[in-house]
Each structure stands twice: as structure tokens, then as C-alpha cells.
C-alpha atoms as a PDB file:
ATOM      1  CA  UNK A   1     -35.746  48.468   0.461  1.00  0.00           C
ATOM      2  CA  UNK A   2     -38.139  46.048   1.477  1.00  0.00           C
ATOM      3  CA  UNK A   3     -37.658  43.508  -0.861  1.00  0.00           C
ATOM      4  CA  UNK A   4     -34.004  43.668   0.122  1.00  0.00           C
ATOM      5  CA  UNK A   5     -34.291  43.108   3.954  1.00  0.00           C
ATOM      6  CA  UNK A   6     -36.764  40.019   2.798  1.00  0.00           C
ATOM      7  CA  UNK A   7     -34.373  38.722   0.588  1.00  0.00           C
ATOM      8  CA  UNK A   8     -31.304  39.303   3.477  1.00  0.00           C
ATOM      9  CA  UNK A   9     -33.523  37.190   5.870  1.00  0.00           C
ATOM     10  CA  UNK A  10     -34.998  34.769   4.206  1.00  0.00           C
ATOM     11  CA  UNK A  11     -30.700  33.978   2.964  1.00  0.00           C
ATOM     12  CA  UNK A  12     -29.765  34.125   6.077  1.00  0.00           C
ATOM     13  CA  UNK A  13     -32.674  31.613   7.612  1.00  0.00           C
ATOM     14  CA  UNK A  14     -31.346  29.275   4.673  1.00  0.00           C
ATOM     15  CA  UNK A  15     -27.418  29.826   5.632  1.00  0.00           C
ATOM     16  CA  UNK A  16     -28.777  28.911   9.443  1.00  0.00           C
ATOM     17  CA  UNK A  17     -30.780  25.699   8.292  1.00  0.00           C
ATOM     18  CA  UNK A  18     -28.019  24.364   5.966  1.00  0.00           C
ATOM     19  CA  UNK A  19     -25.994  24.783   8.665  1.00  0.00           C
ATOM     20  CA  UNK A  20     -27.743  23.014  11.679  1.00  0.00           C
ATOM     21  CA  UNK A  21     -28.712  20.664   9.296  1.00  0.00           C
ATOM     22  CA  UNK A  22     -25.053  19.747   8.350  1.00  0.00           C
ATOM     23  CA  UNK A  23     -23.418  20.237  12.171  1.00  0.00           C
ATOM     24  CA  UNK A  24     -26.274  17.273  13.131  1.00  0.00           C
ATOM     25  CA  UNK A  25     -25.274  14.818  10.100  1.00  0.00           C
ATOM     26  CA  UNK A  26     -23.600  11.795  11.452  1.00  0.00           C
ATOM     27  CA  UNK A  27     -21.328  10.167   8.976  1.00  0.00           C
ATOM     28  CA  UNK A  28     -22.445   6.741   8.792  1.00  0.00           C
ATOM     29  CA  UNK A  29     -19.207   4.411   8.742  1.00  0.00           C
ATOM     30  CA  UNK A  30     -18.903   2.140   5.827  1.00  0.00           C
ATOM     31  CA  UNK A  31     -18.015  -2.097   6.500  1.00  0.00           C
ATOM     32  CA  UNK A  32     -14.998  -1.588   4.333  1.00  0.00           C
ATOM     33  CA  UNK A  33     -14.004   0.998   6.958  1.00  0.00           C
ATOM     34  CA  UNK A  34     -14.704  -0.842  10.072  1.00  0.00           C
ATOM     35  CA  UNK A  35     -13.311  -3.740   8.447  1.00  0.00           C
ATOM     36  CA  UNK A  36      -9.895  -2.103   7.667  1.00  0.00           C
ATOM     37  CA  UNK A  37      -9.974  -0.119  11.225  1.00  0.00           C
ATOM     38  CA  UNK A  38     -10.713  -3.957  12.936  1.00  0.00           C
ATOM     39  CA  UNK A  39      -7.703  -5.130  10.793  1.00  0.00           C
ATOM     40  CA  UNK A  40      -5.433  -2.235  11.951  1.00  0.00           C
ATOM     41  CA  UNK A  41      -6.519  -3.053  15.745  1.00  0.00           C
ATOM     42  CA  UNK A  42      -5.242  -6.307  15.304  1.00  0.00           C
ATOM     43  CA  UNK A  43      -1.700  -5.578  14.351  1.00  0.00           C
ATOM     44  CA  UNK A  44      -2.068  -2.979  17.157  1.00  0.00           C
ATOM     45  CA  UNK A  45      -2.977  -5.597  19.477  1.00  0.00           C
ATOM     46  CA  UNK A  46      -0.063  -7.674  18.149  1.00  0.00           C
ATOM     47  CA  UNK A  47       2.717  -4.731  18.697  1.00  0.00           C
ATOM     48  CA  UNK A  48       1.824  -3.439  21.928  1.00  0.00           C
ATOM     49  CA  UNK A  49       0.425  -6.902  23.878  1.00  0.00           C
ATOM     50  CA  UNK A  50       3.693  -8.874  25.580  1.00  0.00           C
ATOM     51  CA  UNK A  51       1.914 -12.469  25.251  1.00  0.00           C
ATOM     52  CA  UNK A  52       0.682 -12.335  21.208  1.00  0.00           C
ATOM     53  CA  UNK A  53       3.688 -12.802  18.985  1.00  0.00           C
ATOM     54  CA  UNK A  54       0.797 -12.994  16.101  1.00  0.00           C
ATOM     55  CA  UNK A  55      -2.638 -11.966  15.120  1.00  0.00           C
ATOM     56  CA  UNK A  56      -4.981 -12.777  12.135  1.00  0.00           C
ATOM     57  CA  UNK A  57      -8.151 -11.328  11.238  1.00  0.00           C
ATOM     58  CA  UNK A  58     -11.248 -11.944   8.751  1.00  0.00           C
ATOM     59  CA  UNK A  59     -14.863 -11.296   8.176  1.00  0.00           C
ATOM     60  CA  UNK A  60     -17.324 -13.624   6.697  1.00  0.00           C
ATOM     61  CA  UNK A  61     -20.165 -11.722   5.242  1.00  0.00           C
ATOM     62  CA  UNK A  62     -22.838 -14.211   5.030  1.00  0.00           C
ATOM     63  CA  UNK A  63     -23.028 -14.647   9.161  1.00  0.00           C
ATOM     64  CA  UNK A  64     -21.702 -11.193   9.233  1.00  0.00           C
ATOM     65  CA  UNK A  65     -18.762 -12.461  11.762  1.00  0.00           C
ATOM     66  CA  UNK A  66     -15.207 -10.843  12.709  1.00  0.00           C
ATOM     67  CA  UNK A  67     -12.917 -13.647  13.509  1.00  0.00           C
ATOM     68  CA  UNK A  68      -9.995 -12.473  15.373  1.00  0.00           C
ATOM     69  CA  UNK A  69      -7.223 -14.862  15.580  1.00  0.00           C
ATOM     70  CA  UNK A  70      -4.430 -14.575  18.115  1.00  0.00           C
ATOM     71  CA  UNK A  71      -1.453 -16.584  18.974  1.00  0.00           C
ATOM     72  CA  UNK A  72       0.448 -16.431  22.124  1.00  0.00           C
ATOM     73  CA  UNK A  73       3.820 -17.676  22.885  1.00  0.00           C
ATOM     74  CA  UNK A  74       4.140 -20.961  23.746  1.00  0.00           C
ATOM     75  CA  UNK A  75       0.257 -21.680  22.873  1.00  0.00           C
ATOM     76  CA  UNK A  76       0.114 -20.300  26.804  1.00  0.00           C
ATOM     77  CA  UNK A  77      -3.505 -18.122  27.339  1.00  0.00           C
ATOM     78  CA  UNK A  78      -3.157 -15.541  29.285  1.00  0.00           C
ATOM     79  CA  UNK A  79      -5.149 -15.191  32.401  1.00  0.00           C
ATOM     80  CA  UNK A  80      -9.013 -14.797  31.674  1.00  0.00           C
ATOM     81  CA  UNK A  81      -8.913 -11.027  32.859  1.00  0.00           C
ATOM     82  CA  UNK A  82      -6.122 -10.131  30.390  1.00  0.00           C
ATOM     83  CA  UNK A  83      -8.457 -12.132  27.884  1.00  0.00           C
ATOM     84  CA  UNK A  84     -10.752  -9.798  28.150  1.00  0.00           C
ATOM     85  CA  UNK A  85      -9.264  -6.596  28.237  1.00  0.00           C
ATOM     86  CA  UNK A  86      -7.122  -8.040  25.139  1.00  0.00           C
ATOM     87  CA  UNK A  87     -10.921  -8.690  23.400  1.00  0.00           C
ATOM     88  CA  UNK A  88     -12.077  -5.300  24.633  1.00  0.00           C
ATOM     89  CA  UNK A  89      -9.439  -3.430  23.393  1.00  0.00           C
ATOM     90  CA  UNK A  90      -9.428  -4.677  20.127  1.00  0.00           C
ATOM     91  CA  UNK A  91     -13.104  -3.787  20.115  1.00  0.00           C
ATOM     92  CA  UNK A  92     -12.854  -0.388  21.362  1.00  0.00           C
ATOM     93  CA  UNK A  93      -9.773   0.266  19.260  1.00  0.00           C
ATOM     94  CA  UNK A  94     -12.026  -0.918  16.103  1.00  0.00           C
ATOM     95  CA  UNK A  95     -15.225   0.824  16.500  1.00  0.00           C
ATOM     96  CA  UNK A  96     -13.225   4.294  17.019  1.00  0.00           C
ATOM     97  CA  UNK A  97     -14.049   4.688  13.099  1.00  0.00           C
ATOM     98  CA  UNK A  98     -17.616   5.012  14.255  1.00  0.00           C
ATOM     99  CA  UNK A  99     -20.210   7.794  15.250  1.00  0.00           C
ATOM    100  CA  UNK A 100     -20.925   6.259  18.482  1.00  0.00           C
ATOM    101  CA  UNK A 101     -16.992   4.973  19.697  1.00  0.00           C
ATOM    102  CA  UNK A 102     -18.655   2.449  21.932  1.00  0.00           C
ATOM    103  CA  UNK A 103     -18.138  -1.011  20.445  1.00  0.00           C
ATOM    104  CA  UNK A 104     -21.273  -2.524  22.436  1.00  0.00           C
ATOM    105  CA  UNK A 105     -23.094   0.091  20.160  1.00  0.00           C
ATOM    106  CA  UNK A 106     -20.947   0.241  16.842  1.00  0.00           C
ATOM    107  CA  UNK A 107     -21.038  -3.895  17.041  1.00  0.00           C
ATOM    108  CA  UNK A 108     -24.304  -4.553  17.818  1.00  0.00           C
ATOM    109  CA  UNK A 109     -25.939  -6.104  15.421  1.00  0.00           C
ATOM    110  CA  UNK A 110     -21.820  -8.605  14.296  1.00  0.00           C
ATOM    111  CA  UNK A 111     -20.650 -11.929  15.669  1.00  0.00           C
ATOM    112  CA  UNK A 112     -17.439 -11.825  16.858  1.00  0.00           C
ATOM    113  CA  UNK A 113     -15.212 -14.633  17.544  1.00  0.00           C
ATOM    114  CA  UNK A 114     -11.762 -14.689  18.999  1.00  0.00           C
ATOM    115  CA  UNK A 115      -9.969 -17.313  18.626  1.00  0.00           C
ATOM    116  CA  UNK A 116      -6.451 -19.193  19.769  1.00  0.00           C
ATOM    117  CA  UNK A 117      -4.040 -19.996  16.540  1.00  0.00           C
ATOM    118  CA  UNK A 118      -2.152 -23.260  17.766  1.00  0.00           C
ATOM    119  CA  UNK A 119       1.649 -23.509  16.663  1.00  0.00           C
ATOM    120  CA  UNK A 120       0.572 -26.930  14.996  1.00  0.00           C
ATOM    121  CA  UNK A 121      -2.176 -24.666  12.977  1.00  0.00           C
ATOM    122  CA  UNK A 122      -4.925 -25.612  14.708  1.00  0.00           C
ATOM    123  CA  UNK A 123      -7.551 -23.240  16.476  1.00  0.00           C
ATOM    124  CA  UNK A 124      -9.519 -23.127  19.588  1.00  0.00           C
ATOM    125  CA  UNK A 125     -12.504 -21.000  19.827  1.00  0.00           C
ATOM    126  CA  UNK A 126     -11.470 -18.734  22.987  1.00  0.00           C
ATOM    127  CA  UNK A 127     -14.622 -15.695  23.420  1.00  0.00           C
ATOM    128  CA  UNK A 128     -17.662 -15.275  21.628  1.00  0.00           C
ATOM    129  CA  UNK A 129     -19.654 -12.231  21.410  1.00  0.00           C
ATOM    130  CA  UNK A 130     -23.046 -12.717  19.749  1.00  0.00           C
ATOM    131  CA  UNK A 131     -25.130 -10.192  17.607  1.00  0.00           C
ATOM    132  CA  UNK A 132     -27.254  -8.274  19.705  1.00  0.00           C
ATOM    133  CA  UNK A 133     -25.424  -8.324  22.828  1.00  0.00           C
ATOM    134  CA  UNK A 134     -23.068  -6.810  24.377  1.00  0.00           C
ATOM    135  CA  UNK A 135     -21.313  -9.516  26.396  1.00  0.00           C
ATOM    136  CA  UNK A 136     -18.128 -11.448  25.457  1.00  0.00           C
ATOM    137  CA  UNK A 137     -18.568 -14.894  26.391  1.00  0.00           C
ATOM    138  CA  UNK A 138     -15.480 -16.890  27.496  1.00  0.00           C
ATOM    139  CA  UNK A 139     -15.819 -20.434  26.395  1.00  0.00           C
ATOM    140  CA  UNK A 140     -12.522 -21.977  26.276  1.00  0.00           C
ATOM    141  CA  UNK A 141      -9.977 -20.552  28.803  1.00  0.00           C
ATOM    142  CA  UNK A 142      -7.529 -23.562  29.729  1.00  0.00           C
END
């Protein structure tokens, strides 16, 4: 009887571990994922944002950098305020896929560069927000 009730707690001590243990993993989010969630918050951006009639996006590995490209009708930029809730949005929307939802946290330690797509396929370099920091940094708003 003894050996029983030893063998019931020391299972159920192991059943209560495993199961702390597994309630505090975080799921670590993979680049491919943030990558494909940062591509879907583009075309987000695109359908639901009057002033973008199109929206590229692409990551460059070696300076670990998201470009986001957007175009806006008529090459007109929108006010800088709309800038930047169009930049934060797109950043919020993207680091969703992540443990910590906050893209001044999920980003951290990426470049990211948004950037104007010219009907005569040129590009202007609009915000910048630079590994470790939080801040996007409007360089080119006229």
C-alpha cells in the first residue's frame, strides 16, 4: 500500500512538472514565419489603406533588412502622421506571429526600410527604423 501511494505521488508531481513546464514554453517564431506574416501585412496594408494602390516587400538576409515598398496614387505621400501609422501598422500587423506582439520587441534586433515606389520605377527611401531601436525615422517626407 505504500509503495502504491509513492508511486501515485511521485506520477502525479511528474504530470504537474510536465505540465508547468509546457504552459511556460514560448514558441519561438521562425524568420520564414515572420517573413511570410510581414508579406501578408503588406497586401493588408495595400487592401484596406485609401492612398496605396500597391505594395512590395523583401528581406535581405545579409543586413538582416525588411524593405517595404509602397506606392501611392499619383506618387502623392500622404501626410507624415498617416506615414506613420501606415509604418506602424504594418509593423504591429507583422510581429502578431510573435510571443511578444509588440513590434518594438519582436523587431528589435531588423532594419527596416520603407520606401516610396515611383510610377517611373524609381524609389525614394521614405522611414527608416534601425536595429536596436525602436523609433521610425522619417527621412524623406516631401
Amino acid at each position: 500500500m505504500t509503495k502504491l501511494r509513492f508511486t501515485i505521488i511521485i506520477t502525479l508531481i511528474t504530470l504537474a512538472s510536465i505540465l508547468l513546464v509546457a504552459c511556460n514554453e514560448k514558441e519561438e517564431v521562425s524568420l520564414d514565419n515572420l517573413i511570410k506574416t510581414m508579406q501578408e501585412s503588406s497586401l493588408n496594408i495595400e487592401a484596406n489603406e485609401a492612398d496605396v494602390t500597391s505594395t512590395h516587400y523583401a528581406y535581405d538576409p545579409d543586413s538582416k533588412t525588411f524593405y517595404f515598398g509602397l506606392q501611392f496614387e499619383n506618387d502623392e505621400l500622404p501626410s507624415e502622421e498617416q506615414q506613420q501609422k501606415i509604418y506602424e501598422k504594418f509593423l504591429s500587423k507583422a510581429s502578431e506571429v510573435t510571443t511578444t506582439g509588440d513590434w518594438r520587441k519582436a523587431l528589435e534586433s531588423y532594419n527596416v526600410t520603407f520606401e516610396q515606389l515611383l510610377s517611373n520605377n524609381d524609389k525614394k527611401t521614405l522611414a527608416l527604423k534601425k536595429s536596436n531601436s525602436d523609433i521610425i525615422e522619417l527621412v524623406n517626407t516631401k
